[in-house]
C-alpha atoms as a PDB file:
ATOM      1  CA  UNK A   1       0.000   0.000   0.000  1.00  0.00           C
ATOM      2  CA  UNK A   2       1.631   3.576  -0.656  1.00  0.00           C
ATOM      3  CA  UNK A   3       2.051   5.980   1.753  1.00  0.00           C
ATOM      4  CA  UNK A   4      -1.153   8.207   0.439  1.00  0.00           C
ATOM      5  CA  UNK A   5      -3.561   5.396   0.417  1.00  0.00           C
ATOM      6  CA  UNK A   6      -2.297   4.280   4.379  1.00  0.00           C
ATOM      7  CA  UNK A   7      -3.119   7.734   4.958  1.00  0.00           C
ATOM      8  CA  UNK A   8      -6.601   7.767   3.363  1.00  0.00           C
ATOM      9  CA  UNK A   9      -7.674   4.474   5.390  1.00  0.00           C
ATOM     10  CA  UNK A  10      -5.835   5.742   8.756  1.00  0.00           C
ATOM     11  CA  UNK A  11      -8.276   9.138   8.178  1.00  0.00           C
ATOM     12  CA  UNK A  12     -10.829   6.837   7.527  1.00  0.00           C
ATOM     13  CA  UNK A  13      -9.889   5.080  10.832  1.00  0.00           C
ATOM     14  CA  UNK A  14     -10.051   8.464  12.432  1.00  0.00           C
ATOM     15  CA  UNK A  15     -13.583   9.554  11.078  1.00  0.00           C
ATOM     16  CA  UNK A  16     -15.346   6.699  12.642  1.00  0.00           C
ATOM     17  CA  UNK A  17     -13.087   6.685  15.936  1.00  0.00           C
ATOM     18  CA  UNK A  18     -14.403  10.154  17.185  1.00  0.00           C
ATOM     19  CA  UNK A  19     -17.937   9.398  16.036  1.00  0.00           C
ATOM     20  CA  UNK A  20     -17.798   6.934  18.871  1.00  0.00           C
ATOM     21  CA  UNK A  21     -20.075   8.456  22.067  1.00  0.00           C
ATOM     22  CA  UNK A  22     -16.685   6.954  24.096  1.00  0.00           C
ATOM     23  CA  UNK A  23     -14.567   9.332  22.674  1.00  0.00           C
ATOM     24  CA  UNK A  24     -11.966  11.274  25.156  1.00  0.00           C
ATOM     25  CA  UNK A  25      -9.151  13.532  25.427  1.00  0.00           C
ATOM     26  CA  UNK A  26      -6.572  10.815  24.766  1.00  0.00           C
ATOM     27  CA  UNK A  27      -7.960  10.311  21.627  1.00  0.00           C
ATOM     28  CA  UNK A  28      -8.335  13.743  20.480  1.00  0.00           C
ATOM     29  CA  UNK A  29      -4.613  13.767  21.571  1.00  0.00           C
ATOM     30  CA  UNK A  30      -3.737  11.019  19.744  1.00  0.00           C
ATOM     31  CA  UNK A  31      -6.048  12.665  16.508  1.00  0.00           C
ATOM     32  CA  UNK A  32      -3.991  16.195  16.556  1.00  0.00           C
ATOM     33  CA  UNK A  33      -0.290  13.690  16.614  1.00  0.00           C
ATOM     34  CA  UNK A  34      -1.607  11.944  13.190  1.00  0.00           C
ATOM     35  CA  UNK A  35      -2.661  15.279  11.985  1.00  0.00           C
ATOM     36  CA  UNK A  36       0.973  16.408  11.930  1.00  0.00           C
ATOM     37  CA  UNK A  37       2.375  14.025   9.795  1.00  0.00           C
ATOM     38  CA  UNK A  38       2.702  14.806   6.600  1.00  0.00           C
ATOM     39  CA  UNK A  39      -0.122  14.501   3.933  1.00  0.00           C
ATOM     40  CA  UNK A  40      -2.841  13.794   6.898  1.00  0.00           C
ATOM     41  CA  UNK A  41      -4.261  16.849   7.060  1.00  0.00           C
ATOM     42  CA  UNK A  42      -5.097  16.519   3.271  1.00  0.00           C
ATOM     43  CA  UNK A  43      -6.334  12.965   3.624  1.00  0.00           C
ATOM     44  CA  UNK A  44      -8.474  13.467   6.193  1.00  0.00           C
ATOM     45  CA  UNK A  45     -10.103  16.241   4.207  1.00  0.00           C
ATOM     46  CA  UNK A  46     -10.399  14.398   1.314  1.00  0.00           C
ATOM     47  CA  UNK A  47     -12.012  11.701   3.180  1.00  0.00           C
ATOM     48  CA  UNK A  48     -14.852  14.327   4.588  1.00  0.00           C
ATOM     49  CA  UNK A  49     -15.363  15.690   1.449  1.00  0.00           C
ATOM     50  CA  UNK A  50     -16.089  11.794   0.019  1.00  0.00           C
ATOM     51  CA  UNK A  51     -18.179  11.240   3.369  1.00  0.00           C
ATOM     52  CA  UNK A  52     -20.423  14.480   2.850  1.00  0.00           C
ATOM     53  CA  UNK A  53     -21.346  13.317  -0.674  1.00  0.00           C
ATOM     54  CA  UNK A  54     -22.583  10.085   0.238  1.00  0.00           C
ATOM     55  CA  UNK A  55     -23.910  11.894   3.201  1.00  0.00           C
ATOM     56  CA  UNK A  56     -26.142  14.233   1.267  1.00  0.00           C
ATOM     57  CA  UNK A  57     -26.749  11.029  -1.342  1.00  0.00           C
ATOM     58  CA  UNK A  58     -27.778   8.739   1.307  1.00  0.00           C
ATOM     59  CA  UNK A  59     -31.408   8.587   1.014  1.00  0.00           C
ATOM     60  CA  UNK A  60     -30.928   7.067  -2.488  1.00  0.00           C
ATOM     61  CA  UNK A  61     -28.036   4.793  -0.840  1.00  0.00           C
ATOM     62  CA  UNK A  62     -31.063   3.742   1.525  1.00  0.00           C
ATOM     63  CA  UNK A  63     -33.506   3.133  -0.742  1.00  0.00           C
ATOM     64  CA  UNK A  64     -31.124   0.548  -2.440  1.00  0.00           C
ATOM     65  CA  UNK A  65     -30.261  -1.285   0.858  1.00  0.00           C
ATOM     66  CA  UNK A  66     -34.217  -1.129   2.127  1.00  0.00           C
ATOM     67  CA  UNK A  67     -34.764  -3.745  -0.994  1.00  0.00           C
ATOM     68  CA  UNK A  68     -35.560  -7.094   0.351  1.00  0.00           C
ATOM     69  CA  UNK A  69     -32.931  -9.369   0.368  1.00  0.00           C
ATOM     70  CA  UNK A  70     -34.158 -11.890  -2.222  1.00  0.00           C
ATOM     71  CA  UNK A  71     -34.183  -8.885  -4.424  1.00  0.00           C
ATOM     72  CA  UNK A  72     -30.307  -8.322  -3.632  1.00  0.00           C
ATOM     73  CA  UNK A  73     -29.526 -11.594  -4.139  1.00  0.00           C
ATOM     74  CA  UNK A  74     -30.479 -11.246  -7.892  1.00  0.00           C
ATOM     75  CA  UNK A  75     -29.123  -7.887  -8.745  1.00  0.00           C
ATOM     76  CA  UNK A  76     -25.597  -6.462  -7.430  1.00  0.00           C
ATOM     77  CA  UNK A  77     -25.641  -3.581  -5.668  1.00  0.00           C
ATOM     78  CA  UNK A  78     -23.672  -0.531  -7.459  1.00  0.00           C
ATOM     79  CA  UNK A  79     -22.444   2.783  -6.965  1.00  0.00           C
ATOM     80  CA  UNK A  80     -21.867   5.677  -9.348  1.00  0.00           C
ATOM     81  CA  UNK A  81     -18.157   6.273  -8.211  1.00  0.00           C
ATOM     82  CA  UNK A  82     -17.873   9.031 -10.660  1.00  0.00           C
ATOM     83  CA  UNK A  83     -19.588  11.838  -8.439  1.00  0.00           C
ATOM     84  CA  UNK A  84     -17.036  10.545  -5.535  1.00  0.00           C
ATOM     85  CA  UNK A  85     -14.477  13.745  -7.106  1.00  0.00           C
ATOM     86  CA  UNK A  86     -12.380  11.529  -8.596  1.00  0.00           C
ATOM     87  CA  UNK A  87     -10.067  11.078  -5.147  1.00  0.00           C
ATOM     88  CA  UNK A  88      -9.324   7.734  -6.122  1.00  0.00           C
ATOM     89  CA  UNK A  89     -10.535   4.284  -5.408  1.00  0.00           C
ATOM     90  CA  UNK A  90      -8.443   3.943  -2.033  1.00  0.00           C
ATOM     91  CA  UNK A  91     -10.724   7.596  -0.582  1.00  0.00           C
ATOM     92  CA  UNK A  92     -13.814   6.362  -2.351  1.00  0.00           C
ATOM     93  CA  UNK A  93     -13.864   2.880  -1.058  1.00  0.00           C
ATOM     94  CA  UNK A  94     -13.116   4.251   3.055  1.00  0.00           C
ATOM     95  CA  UNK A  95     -15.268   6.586   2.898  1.00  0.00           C
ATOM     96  CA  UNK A  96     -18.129   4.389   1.872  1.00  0.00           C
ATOM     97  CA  UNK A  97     -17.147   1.838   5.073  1.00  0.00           C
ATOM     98  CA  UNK A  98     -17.204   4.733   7.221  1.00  0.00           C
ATOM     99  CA  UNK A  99     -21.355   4.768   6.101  1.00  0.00           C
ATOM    100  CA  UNK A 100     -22.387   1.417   5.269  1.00  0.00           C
ATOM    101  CA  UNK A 101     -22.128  -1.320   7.985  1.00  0.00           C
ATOM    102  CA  UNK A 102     -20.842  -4.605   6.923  1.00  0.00           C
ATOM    103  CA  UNK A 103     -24.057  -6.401   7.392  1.00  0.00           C
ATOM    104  CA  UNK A 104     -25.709  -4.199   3.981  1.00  0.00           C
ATOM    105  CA  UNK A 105     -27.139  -1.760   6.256  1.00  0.00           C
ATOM    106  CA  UNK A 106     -26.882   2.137   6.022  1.00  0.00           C
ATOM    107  CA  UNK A 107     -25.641   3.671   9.942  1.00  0.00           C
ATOM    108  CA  UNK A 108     -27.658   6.682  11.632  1.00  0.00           C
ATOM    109  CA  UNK A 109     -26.778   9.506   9.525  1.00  0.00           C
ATOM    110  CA  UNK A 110     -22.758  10.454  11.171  1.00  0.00           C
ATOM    111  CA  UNK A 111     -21.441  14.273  12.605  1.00  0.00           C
ATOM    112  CA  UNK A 112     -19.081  15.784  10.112  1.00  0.00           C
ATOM    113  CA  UNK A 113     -16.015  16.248  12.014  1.00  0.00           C
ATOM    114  CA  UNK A 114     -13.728  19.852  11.656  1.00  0.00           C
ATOM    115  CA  UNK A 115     -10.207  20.180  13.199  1.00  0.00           C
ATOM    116  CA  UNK A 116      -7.251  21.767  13.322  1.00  0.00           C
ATOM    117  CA  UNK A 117      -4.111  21.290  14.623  1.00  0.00           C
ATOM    118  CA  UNK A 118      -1.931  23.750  16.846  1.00  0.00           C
ATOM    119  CA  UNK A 119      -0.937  26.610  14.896  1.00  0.00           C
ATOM    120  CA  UNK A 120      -3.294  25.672  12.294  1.00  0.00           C
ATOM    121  CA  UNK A 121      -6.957  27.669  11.660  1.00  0.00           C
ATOM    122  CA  UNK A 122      -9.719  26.775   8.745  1.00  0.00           C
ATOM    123  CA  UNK A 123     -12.683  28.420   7.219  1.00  0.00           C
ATOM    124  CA  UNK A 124     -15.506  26.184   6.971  1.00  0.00           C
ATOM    125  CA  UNK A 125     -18.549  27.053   4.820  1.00  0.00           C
ATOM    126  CA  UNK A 126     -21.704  24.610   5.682  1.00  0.00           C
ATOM    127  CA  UNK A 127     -24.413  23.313   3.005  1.00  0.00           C
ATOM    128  CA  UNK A 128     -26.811  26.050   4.809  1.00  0.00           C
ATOM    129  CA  UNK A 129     -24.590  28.598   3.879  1.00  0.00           C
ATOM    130  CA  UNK A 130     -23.152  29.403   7.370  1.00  0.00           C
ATOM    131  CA  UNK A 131     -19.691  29.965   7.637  1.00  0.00           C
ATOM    132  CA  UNK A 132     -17.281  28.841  10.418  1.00  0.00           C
ATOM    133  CA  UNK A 133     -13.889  29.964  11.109  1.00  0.00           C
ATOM    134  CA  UNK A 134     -12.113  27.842  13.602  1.00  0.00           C
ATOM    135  CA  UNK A 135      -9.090  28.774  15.577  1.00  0.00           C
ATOM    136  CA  UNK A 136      -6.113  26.683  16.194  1.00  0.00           C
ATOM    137  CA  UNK A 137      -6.352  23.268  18.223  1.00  0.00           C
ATOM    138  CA  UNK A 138      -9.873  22.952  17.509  1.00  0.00           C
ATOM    139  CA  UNK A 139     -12.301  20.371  17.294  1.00  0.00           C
ATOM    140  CA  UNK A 140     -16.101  20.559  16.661  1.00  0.00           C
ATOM    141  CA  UNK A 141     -19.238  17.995  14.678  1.00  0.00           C
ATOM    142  CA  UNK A 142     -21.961  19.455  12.599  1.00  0.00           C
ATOM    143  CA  UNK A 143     -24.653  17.427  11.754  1.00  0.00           C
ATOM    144  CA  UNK A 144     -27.503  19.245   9.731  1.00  0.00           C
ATOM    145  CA  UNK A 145     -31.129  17.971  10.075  1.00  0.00           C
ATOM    146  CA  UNK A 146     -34.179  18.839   8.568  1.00  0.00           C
ATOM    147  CA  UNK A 147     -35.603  20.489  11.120  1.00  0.00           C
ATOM    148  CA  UNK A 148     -32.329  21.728  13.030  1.00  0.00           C
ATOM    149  CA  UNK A 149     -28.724  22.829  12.556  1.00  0.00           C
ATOM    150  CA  UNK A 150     -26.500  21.289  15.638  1.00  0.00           C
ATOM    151  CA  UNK A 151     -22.707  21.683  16.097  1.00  0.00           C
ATOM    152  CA  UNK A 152     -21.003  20.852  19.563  1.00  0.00           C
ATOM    153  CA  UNK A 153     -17.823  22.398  20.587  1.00  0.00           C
ATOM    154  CA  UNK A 154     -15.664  19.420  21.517  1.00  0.00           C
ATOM    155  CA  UNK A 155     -12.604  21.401  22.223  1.00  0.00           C
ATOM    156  CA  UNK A 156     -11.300  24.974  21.163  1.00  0.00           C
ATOM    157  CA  UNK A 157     -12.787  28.457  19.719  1.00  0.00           C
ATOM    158  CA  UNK A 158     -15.052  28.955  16.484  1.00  0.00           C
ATOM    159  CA  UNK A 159     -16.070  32.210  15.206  1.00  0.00           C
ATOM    160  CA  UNK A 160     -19.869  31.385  13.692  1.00  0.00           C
ATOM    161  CA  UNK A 161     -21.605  33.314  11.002  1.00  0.00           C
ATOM    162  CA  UNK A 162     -25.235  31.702  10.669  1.00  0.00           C
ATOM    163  CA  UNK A 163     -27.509  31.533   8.030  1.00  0.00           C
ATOM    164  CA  UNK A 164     -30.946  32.593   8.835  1.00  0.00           C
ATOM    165  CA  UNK A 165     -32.919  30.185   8.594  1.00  0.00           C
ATOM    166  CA  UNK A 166     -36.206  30.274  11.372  1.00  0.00           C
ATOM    167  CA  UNK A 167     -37.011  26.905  10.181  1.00  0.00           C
ATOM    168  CA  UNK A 168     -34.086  25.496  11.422  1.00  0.00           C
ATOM    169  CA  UNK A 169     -33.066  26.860  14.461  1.00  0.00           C
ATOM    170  CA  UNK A 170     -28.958  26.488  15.088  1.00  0.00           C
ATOM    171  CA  UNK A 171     -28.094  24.676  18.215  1.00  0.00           C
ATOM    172  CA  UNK A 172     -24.417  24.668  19.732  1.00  0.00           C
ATOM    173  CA  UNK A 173     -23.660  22.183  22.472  1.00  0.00           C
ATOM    174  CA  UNK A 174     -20.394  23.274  23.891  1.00  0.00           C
ATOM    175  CA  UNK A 175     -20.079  21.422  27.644  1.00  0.00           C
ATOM    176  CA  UNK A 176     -23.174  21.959  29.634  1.00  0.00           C
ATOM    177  CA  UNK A 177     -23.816  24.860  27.439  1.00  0.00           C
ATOM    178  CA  UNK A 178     -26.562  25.421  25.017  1.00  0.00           C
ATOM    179  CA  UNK A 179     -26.163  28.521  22.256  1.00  0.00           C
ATOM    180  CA  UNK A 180     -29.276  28.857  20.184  1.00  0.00           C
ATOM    181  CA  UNK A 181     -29.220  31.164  17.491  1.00  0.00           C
ATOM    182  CA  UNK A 182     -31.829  32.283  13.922  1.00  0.00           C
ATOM    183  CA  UNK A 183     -29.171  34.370  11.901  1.00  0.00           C
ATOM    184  CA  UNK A 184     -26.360  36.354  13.679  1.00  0.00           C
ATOM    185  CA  UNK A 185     -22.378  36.373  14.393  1.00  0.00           C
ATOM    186  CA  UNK A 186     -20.721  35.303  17.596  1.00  0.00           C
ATOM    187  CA  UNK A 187     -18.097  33.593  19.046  1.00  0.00           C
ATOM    188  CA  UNK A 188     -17.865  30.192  21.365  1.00  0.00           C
ATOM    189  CA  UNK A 189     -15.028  29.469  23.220  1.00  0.00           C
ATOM    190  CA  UNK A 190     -14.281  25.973  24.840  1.00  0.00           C
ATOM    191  CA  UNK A 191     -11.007  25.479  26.657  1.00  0.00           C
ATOM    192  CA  UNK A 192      -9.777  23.789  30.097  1.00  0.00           C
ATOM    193  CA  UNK A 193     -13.328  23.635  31.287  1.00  0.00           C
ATOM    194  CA  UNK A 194     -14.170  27.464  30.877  1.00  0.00           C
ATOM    195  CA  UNK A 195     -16.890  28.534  28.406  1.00  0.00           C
ATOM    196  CA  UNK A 196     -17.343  31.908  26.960  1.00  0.00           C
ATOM    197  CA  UNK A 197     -19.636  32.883  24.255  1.00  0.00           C
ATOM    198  CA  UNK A 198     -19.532  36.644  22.942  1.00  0.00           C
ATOM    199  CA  UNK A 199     -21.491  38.551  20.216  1.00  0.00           C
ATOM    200  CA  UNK A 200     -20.620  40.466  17.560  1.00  0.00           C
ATOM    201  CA  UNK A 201     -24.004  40.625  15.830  1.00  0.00           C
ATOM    202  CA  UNK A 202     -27.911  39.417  16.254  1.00  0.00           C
ATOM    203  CA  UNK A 203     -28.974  37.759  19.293  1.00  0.00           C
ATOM    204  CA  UNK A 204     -28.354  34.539  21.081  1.00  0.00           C
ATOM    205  CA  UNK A 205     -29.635  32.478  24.284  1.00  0.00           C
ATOM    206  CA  UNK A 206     -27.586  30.802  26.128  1.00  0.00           C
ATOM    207  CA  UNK A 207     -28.800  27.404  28.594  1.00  0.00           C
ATOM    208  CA  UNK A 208     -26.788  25.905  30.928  1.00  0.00           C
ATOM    209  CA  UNK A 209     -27.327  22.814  32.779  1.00  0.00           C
ATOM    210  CA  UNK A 210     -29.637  23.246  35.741  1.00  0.00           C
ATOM    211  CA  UNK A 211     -30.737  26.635  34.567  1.00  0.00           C
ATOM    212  CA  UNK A 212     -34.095  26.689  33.139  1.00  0.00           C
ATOM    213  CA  UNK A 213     -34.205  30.423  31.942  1.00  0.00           C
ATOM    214  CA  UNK A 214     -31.795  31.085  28.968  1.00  0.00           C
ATOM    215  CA  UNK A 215     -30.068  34.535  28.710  1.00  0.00           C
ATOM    216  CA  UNK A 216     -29.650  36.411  26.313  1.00  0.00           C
ATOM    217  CA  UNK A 217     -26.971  37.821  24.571  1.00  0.00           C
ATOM    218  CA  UNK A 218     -26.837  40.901  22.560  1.00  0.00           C
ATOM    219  CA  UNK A 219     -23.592  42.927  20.481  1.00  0.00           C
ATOM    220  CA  UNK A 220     -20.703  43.587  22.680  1.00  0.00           C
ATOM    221  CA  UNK A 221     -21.889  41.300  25.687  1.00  0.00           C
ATOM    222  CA  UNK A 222     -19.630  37.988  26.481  1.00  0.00           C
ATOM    223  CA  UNK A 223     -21.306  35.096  28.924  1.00  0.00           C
ATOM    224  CA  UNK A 224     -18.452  33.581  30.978  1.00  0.00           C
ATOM    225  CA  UNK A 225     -18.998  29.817  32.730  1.00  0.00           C
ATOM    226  CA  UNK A 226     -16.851  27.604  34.094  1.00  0.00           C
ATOM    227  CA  UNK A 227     -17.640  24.267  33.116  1.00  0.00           C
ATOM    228  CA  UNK A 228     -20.443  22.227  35.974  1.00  0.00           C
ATOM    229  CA  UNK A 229     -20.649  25.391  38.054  1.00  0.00           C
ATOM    230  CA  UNK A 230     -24.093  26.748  38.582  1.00  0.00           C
ATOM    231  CA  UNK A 231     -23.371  30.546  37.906  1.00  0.00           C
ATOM    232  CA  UNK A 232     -22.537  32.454  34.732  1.00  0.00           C
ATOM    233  CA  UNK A 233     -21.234  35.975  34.684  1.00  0.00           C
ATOM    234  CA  UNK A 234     -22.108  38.187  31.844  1.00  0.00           C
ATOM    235  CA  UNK A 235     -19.926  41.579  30.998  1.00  0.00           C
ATOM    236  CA  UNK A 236     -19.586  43.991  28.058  1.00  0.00           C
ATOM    237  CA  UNK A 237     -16.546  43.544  25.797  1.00  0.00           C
ATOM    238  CA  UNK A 238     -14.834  44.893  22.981  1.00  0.00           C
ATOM    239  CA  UNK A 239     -16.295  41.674  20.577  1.00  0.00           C
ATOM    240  CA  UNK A 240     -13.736  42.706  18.060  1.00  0.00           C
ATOM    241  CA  UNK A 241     -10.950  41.775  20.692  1.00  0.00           C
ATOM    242  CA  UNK A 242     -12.181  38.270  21.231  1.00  0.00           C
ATOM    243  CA  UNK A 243     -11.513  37.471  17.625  1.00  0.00           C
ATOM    244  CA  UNK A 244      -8.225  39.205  16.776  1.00  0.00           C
ATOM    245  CA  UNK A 245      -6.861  35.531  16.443  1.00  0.00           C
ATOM    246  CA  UNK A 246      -8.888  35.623  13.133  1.00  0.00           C
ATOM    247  CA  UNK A 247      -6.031  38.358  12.324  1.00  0.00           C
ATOM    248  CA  UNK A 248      -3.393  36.995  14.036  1.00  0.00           C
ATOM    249  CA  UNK A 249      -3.653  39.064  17.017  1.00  0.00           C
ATOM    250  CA  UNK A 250      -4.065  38.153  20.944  1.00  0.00           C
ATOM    251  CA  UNK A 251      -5.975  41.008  22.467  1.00  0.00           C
ATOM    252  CA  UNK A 252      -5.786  41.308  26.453  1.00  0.00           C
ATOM    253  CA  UNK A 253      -7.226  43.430  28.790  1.00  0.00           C
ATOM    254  CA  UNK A 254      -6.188  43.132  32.365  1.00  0.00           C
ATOM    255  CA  UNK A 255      -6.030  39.050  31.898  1.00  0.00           C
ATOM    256  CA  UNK A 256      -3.661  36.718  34.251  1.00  0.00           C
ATOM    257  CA  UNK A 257      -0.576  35.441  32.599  1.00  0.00           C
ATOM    258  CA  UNK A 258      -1.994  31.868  32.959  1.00  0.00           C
ATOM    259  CA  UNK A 259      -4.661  32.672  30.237  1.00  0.00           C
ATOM    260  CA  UNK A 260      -2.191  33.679  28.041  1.00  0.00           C
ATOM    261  CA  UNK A 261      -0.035  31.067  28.453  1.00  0.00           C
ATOM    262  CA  UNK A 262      -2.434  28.513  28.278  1.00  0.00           C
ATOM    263  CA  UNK A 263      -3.862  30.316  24.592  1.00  0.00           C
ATOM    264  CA  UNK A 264       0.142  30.407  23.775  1.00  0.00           C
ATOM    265  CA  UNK A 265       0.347  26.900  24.282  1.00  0.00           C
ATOM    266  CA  UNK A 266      -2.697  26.215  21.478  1.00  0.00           C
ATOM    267  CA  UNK A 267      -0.389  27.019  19.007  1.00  0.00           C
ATOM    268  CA  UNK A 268       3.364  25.513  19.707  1.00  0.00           C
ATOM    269  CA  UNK A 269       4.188  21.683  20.376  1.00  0.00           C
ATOM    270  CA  UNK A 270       6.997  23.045  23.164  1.00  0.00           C
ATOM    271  CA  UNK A 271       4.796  24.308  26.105  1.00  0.00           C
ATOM    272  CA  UNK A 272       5.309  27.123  28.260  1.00  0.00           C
ATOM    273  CA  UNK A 273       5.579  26.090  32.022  1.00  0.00           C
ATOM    274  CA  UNK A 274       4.667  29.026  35.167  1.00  0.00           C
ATOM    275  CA  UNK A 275       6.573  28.593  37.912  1.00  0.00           C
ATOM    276  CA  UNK A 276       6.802  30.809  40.891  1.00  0.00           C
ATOM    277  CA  UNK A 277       4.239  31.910  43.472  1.00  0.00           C
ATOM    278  CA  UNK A 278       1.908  34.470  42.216  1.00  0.00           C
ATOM    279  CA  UNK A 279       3.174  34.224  38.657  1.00  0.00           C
ATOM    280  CA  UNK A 280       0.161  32.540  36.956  1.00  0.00           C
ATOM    281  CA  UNK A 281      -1.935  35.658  38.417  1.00  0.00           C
ATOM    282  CA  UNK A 282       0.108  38.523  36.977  1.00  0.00           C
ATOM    283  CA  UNK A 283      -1.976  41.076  34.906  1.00  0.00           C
ATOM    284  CA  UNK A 284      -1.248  41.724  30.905  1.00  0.00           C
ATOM    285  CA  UNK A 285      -3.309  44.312  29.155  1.00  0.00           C
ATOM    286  CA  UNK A 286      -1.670  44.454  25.196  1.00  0.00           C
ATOM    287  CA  UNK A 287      -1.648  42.935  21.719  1.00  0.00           C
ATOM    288  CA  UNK A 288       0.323  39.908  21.438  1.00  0.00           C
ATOM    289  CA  UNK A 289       1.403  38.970  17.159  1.00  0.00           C
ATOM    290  CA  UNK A 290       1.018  35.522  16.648  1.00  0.00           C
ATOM    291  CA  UNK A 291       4.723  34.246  14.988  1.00  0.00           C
ATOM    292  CA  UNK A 292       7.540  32.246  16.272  1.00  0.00           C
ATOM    293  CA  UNK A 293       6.960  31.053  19.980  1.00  0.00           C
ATOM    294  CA  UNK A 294      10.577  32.972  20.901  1.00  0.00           C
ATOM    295  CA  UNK A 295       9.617  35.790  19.702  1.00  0.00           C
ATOM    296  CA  UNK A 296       6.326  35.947  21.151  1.00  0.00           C
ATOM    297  CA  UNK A 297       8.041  34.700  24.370  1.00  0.00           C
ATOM    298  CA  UNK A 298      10.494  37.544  24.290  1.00  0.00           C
ATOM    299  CA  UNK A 299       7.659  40.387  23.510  1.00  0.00           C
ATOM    300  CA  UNK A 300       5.842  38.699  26.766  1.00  0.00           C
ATOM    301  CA  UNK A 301       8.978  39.190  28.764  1.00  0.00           C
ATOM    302  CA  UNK A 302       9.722  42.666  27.858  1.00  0.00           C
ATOM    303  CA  UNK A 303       6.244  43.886  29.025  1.00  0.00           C
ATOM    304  CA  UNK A 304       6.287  41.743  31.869  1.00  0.00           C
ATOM    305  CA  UNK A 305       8.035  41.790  35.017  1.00  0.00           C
ATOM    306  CA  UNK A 306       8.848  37.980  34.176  1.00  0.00           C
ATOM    307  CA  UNK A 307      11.683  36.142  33.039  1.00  0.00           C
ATOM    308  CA  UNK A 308      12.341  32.935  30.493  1.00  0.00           C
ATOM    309  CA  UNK A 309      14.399  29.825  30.593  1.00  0.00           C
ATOM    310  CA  UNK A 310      14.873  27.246  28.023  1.00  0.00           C
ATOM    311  CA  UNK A 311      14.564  23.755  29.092  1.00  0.00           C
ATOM    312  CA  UNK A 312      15.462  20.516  27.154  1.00  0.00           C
ATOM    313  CA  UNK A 313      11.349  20.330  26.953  1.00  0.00           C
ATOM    314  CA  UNK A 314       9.739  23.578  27.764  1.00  0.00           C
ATOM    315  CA  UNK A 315       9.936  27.309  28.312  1.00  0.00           C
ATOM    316  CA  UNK A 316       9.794  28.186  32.202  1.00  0.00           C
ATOM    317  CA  UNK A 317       8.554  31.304  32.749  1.00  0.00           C
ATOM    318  CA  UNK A 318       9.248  33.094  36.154  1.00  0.00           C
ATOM    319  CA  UNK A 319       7.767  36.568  38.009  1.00  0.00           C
ATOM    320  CA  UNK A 320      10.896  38.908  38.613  1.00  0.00           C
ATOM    321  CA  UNK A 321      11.191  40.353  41.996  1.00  0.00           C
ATOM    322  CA  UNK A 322      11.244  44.037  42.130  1.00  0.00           C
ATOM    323  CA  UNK A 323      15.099  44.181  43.125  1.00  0.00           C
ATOM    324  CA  UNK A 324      15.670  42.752  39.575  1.00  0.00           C
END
């Protein structure tokens, strides 16, 4: 087998494996490794685009397999492999195990599945027409129904653009969160258990677990939970700021150093380590440009009172005292 085809059944692999409801972090970790290699990323897209199409075919695909068997036993089932986009017979022939099961019969209708690895972000532009841009180190499902448009935030940050649509009301699961939106522009924000949605444009409600009333969100207003408390805070913001990483831009006001190094550590395989009482809690207010890690590490420590030390494995970064 060459090496493109291995990769085009190891996507394959990968597209069922985090359809599974047992899916956990290991295996997301384990997901954003194979991503790195080289010619993964483009075989697991080419294996989504393959699974859409038989996706939005499958109600023919079902017809074919509803046939009684005696039927099937006189006529061989066939597929039009032309309309697969001419990926090849290694693509065509995964992505068509990912959706029929063995045993002749068609599985429940799967999530499409969007990531990125770190340093890595996508635009994504749905069948409705919404449009999706995901940040780096993210990982999120869409499945699109007839009477409802669901995505869940597995992991990471998505800036969402809906389609209006009042037939089809959009639904985003991200944690015990619910975001349900008709037409508008906001941003969701899943990582290390804390939840933020902010909006740029229309209107949103927002349900948590346990809370029966949603809230609502208009422009400029960002809903803050941390993942199975009961409380949510909600503030105004500059929405513009929460999505500078479209731009390549981290935009802080008056956030601890741990938030930015955890957000630093999205996009570079060599963490960043705090060490030091108090150091985590230091405030940064500033624009951070999203380049090398070094540099960005060196622009931290010049605004900072904090220092840097290379490890064999990580950056440690320590608060100075004020004698320093």
């Amino acid at each position: 087998m060459s090496r493109s085809a291995q990769h085009l059944q190891e996507a394959a692999d990968w597209l069922t494996r985090l359809q599974r409801p047992e899916v956990d972090e290991t295996d997301w970790l384990a997901f954003d490794a194979w991503l790195s290699e080289p010619g993964a990323q483009e075989a697991y897209d080419a294996i989504q685009a393959v699974d859409e199409e038989i996706f939005q075919r499958g109600s023919a695909i079902r017809g074919e397999l509803a046939e009684p068997r005696r039927v099937a036993a006189k006529r061989a089932f066939s597929i039009d492999w032309r309309w697969l986009g001419g990926l090849g017979a290694a693509a065509a022939a995964a992505a068509v195990a990912i959706t029929v099961a063995p045993w002749g019969e068609l599985l429940p209708q799967p999530d499409t599945l969007y990531a990125t690895a770190k340093g890595e972000s996508r635009a994504l532009q749905l069948a409705d027409g919404t449009h999706i841009d995901l940040n780096t180190d993210s990982h999120l499902s869409v499945r699109l129904e007839k009477d409802a448009r669901r995505v869940t935030v597995h992991e990471g940050q998505a800036l969402f653009d809906v389609a209006h649509d009042s037939a089809r009301p959009f639904l985003i699961t991200a944690g015990d969160e619910t975001v349900r939106v008709v037409g508008t522009r906001f941003d969701v924000r899943r990582r290390d258990g804390q939840l933020s949605v902010t909006v740029l444009r229309g209107l949103v409600e927002v349900s948590t677990d346990g809370n029966d009333t949603p809230i609502q969100l208009r422009p400029g207003q960002m809903l803050e939970h941390v993942e199975g408390a009961s409380g949510v805070s909600v503030r105004s913001v500059a929405a513009e700021d929460q999505v500078g990483w479209r731009s390549g831009r981290l935009i802080y006001r008056d956030q601890p150093l741990g938030r930015i190094v955890s957000d630093m550590n999205h996009y570079f395989d060599r963490p960043i380590r705090l060490e030091g009482e108090n150091t985590a809690t230091l405030r940064f207010s500033g624009v951070l440009i999203v380049d090398g890690q070094d540099a960005m590490v060196r622009r931290l420590t010049s605004l900072m009172p904090i220092s840097a030390t290379p490890t064999d494995d990580a950056i440690v970064l320590r608060g100075r005292s004020a004698s320093n």
